[in-house]
PDB file of N, CA and C in Angstrom:
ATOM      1  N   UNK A   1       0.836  -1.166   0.000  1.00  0.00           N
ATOM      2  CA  UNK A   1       0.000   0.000   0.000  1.00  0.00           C
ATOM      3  C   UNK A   1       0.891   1.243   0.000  1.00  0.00           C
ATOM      4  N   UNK A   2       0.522   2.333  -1.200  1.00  0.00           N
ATOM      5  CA  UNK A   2       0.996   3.270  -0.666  1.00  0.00           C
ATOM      6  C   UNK A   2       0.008   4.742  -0.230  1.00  0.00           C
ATOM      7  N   UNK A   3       1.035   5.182  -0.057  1.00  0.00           N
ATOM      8  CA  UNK A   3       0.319   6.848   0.840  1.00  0.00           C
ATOM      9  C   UNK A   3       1.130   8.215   0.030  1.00  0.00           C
ATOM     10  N   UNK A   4       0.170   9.116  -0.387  1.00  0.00           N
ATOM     11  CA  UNK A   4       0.462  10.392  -1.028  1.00  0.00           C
ATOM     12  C   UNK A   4       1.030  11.272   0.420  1.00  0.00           C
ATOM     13  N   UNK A   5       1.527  11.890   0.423  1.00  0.00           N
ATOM     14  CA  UNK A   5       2.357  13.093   1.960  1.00  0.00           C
ATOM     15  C   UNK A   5       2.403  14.601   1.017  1.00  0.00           C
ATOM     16  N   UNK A   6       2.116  15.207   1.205  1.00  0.00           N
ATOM     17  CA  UNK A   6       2.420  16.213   0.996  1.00  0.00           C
ATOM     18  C   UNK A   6       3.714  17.525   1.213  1.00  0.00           C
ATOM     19  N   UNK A   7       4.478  17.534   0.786  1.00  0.00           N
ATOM     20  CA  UNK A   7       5.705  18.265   1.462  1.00  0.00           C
ATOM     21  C   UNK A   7       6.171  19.475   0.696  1.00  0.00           C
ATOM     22  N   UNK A   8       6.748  20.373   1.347  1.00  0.00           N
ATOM     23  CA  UNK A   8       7.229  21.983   0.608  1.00  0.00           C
ATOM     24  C   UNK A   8       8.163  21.737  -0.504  1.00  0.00           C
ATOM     25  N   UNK A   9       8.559  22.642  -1.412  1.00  0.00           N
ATOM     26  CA  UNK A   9       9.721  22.312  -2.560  1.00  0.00           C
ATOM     27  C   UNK A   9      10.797  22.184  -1.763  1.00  0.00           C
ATOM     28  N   UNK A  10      11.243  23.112  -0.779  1.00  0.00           N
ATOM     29  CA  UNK A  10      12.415  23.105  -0.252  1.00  0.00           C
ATOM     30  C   UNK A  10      12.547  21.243   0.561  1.00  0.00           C
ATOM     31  N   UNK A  11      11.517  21.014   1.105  1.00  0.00           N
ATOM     32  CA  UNK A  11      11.672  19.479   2.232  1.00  0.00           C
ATOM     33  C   UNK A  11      11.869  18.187   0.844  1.00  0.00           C
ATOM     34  N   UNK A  12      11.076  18.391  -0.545  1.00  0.00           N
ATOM     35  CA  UNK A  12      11.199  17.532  -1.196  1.00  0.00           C
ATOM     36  C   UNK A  12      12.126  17.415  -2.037  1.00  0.00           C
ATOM     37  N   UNK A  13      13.183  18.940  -2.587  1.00  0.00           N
ATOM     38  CA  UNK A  13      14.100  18.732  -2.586  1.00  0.00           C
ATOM     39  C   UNK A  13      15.525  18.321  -1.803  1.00  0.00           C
ATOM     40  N   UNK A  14      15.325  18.691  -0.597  1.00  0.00           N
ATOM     41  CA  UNK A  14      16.505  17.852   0.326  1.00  0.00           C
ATOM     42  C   UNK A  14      16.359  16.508   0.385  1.00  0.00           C
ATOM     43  N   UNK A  15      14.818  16.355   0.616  1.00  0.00           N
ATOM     44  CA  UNK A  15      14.467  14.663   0.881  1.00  0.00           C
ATOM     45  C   UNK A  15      15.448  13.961  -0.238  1.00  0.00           C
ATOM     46  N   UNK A  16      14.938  14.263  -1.897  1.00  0.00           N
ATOM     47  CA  UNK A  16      15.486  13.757  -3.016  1.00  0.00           C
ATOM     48  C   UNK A  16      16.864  13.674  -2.927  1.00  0.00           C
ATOM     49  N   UNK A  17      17.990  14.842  -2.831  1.00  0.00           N
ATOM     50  CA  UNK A  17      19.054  14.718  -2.849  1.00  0.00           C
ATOM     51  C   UNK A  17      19.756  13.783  -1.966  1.00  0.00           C
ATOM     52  N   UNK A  18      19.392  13.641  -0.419  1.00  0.00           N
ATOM     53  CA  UNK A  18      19.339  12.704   0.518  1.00  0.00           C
ATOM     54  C   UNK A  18      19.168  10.756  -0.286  1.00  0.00           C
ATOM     55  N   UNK A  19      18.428  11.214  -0.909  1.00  0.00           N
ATOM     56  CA  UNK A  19      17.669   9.926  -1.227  1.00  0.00           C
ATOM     57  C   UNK A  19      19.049   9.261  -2.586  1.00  0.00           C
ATOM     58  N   UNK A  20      19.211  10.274  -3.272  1.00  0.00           N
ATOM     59  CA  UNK A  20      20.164   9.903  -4.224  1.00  0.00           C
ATOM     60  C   UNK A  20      21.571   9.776  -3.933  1.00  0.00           C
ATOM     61  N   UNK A  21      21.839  10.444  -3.267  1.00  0.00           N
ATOM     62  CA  UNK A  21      23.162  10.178  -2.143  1.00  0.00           C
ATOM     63  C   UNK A  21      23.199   9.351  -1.791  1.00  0.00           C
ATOM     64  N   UNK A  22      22.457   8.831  -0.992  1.00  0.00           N
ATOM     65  CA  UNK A  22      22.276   6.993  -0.210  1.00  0.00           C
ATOM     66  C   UNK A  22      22.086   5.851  -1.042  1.00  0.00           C
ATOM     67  N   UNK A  23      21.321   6.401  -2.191  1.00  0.00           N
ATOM     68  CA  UNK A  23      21.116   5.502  -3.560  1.00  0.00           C
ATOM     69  C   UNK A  23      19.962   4.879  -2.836  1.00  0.00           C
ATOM     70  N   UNK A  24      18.780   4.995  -2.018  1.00  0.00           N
ATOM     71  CA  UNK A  24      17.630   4.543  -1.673  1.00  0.00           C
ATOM     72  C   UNK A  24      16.621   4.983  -1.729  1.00  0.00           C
ATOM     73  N   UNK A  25      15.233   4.310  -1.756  1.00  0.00           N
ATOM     74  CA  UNK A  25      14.041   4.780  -2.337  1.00  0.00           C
ATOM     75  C   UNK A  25      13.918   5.573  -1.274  1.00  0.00           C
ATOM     76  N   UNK A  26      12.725   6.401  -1.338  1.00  0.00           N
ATOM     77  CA  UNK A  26      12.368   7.315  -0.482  1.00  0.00           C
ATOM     78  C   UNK A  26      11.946   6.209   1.004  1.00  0.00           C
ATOM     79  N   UNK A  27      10.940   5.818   0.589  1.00  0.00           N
ATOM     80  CA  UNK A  27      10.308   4.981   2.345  1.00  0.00           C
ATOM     81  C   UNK A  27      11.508   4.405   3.197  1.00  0.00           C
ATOM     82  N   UNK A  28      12.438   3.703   2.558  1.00  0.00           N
ATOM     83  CA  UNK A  28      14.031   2.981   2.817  1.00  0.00           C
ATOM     84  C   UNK A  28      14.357   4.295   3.348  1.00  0.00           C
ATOM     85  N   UNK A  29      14.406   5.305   2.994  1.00  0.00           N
ATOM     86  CA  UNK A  29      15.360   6.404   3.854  1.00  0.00           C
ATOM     87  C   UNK A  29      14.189   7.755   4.705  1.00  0.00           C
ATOM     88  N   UNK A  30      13.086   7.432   4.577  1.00  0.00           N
ATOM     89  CA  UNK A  30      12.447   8.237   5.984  1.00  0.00           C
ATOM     90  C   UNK A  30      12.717   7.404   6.662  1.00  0.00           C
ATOM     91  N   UNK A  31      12.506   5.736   6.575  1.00  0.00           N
ATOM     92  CA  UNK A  31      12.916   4.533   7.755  1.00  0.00           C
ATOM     93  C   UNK A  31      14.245   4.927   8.287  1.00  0.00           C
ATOM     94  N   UNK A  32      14.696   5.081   7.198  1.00  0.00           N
ATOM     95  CA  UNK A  32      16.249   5.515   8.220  1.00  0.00           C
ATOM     96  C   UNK A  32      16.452   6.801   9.369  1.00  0.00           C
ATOM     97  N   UNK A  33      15.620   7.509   8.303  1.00  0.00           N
ATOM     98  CA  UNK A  33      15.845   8.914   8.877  1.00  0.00           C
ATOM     99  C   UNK A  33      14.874   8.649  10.326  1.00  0.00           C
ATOM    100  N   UNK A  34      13.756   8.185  10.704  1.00  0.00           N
ATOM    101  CA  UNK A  34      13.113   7.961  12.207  1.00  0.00           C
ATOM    102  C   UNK A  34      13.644   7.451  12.471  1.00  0.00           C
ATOM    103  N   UNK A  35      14.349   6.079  12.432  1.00  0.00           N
ATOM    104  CA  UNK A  35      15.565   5.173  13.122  1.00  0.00           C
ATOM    105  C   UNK A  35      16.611   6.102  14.082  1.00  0.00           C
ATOM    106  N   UNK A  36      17.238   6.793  13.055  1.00  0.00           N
ATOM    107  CA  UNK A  36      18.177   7.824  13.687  1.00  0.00           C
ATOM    108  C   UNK A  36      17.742   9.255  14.338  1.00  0.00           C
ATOM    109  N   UNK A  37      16.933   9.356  14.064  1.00  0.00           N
ATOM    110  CA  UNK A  37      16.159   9.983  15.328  1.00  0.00           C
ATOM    111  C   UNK A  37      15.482  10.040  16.486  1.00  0.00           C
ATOM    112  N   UNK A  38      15.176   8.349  16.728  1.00  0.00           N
ATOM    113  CA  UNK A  38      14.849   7.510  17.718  1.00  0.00           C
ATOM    114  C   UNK A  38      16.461   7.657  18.472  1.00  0.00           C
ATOM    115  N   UNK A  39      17.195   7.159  17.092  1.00  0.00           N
ATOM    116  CA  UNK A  39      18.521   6.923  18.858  1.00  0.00           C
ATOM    117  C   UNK A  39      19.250   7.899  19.090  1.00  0.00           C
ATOM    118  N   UNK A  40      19.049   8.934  18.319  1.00  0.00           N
ATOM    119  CA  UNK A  40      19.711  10.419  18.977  1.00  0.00           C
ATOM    120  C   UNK A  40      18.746  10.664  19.890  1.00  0.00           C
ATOM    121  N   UNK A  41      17.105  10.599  20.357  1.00  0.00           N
ATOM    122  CA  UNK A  41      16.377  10.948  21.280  1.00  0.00           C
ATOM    123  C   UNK A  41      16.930  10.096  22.505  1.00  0.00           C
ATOM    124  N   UNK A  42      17.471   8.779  22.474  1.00  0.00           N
ATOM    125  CA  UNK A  42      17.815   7.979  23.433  1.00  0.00           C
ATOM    126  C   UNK A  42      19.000   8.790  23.855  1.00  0.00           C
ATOM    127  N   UNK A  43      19.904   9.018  23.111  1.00  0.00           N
ATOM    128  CA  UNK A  43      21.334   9.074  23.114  1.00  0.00           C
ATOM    129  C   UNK A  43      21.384  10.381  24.504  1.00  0.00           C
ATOM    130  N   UNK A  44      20.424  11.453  23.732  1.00  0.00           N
ATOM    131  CA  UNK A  44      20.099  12.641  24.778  1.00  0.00           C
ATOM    132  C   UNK A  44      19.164  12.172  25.710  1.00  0.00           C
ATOM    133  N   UNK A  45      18.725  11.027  26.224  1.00  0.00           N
ATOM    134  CA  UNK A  45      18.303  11.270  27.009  1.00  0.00           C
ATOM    135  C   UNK A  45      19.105  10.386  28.254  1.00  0.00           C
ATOM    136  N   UNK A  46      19.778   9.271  27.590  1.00  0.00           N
ATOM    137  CA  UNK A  46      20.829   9.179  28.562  1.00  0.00           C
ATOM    138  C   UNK A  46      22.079  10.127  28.844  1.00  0.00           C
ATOM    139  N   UNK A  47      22.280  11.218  27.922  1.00  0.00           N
ATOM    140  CA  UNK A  47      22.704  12.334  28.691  1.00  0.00           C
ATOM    141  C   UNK A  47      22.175  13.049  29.554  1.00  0.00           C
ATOM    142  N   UNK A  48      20.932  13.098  29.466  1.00  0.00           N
ATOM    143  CA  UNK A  48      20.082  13.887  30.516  1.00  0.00           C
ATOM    144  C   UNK A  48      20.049  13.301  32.221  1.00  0.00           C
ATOM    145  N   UNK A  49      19.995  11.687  31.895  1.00  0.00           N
ATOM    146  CA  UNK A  49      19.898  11.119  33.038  1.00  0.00           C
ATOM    147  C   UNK A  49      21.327  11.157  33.421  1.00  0.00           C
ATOM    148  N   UNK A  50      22.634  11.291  32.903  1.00  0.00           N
ATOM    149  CA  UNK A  50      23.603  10.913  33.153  1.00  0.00           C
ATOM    150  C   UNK A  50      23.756  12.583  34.192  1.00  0.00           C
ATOM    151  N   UNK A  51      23.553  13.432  33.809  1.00  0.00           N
ATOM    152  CA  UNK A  51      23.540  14.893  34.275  1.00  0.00           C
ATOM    153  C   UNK A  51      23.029  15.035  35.458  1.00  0.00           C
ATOM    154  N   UNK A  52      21.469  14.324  35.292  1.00  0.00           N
ATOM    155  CA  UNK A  52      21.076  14.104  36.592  1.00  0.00           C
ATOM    156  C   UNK A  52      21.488  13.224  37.461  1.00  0.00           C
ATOM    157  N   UNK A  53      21.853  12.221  37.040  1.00  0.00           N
ATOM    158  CA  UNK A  53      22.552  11.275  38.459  1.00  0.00           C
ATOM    159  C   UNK A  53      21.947  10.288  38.300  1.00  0.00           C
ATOM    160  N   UNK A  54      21.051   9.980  37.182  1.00  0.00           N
ATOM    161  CA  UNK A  54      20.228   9.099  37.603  1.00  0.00           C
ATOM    162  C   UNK A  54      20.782   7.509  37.692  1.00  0.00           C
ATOM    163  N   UNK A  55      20.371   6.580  38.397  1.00  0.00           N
ATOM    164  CA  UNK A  55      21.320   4.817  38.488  1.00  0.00           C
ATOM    165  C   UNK A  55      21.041   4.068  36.733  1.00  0.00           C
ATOM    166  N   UNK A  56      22.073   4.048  36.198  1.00  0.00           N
ATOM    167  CA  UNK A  56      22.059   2.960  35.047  1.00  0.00           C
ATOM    168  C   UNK A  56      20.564   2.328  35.252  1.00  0.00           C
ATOM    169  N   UNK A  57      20.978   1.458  36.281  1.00  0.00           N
ATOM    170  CA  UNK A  57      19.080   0.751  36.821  1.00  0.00           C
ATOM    171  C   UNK A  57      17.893   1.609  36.046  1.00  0.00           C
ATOM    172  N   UNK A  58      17.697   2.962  36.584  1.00  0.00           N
ATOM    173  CA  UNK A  58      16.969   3.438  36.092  1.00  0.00           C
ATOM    174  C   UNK A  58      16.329   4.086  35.048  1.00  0.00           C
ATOM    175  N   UNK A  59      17.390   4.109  34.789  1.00  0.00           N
ATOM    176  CA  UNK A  59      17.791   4.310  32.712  1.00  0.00           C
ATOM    177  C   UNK A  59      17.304   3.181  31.837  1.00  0.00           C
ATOM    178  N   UNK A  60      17.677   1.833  32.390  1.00  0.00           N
ATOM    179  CA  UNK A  60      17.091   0.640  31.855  1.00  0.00           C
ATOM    180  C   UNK A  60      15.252   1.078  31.755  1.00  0.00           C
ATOM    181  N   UNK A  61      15.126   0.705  32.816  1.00  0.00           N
ATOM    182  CA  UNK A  61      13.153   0.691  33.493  1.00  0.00           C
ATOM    183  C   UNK A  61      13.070   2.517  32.194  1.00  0.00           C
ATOM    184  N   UNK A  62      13.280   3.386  32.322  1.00  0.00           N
ATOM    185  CA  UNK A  62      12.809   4.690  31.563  1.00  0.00           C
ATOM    186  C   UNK A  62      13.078   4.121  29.853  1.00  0.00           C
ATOM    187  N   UNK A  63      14.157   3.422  29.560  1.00  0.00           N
ATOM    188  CA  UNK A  63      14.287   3.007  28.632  1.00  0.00           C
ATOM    189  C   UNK A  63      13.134   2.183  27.826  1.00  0.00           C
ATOM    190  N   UNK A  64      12.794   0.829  28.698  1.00  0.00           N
ATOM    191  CA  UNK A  64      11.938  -0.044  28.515  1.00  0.00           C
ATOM    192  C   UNK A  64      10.774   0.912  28.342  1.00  0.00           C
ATOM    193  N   UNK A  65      10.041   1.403  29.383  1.00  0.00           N
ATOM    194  CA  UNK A  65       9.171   2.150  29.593  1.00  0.00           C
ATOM    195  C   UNK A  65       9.049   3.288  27.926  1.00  0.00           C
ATOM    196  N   UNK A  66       9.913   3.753  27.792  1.00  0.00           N
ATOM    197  CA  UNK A  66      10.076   4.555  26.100  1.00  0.00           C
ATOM    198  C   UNK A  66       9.923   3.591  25.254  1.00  0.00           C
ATOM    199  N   UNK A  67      10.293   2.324  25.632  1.00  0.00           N
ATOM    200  CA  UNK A  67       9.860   1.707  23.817  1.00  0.00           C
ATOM    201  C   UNK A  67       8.606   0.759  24.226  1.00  0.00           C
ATOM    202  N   UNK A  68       7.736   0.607  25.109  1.00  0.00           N
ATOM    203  CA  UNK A  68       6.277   0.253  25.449  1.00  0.00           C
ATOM    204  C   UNK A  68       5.229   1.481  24.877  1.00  0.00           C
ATOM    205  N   UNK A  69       5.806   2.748  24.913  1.00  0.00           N
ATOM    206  CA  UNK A  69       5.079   4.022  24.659  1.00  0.00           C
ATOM    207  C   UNK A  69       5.100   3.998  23.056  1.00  0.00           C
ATOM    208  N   UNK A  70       6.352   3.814  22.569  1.00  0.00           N
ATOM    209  CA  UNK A  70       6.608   3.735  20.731  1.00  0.00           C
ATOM    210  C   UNK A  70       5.775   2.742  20.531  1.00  0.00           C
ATOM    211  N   UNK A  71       5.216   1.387  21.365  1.00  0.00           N
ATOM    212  CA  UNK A  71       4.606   0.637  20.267  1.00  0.00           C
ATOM    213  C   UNK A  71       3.017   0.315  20.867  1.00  0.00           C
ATOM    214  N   UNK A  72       2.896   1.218  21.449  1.00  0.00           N
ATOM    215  CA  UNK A  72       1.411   1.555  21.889  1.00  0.00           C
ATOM    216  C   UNK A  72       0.532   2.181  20.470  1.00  0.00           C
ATOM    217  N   UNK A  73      -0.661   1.207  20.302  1.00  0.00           N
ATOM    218  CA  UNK A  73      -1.244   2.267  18.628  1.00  0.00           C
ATOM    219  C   UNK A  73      -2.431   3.107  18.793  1.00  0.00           C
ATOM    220  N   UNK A  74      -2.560   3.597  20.339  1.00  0.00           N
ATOM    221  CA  UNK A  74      -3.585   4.043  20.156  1.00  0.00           C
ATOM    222  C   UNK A  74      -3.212   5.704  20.885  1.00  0.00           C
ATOM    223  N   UNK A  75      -2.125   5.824  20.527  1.00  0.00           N
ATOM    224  CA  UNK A  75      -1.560   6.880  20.620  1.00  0.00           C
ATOM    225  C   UNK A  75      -2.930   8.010  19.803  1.00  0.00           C
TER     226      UNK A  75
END
């Protein structure tokens, strides 16, 4: 199945150039592109906890707890 998106000249030209650079279809590289934005959100947020003090331990449980929330669909 696919889906029409609508996007500005400027977002669909970066998207494209992005896309030809990598040599991948478009869906193959928004997948990428949320992938890597998932683990830069992790990445900062175990900096955040690391700032705060928080125990590894608890980083795990906030961790788990973040990817129960990603695959919840009734968001």
């Amino acid at each position: 199945m696919t889906r029409t998106i609508a996007l500005s000249e400027r977002a669909y030209r970066r998207l494209k150039e992005l896309k030809e650079a990598l040599n991948l279809g478009y869906s193959e590289l928004i997948e990428l592109l949320i992938a890597e934005y998932e683990k830069r959100r992790i990445e900062e947020l175990k900096t955040l906890c690391r700032k705060l003090k928080i125990k590894e331990e608890e980083l795990v449980v906030i961790e788990r707890l973040l990817k129960e929330l990603r695959e919840r669909k009734w968001w």
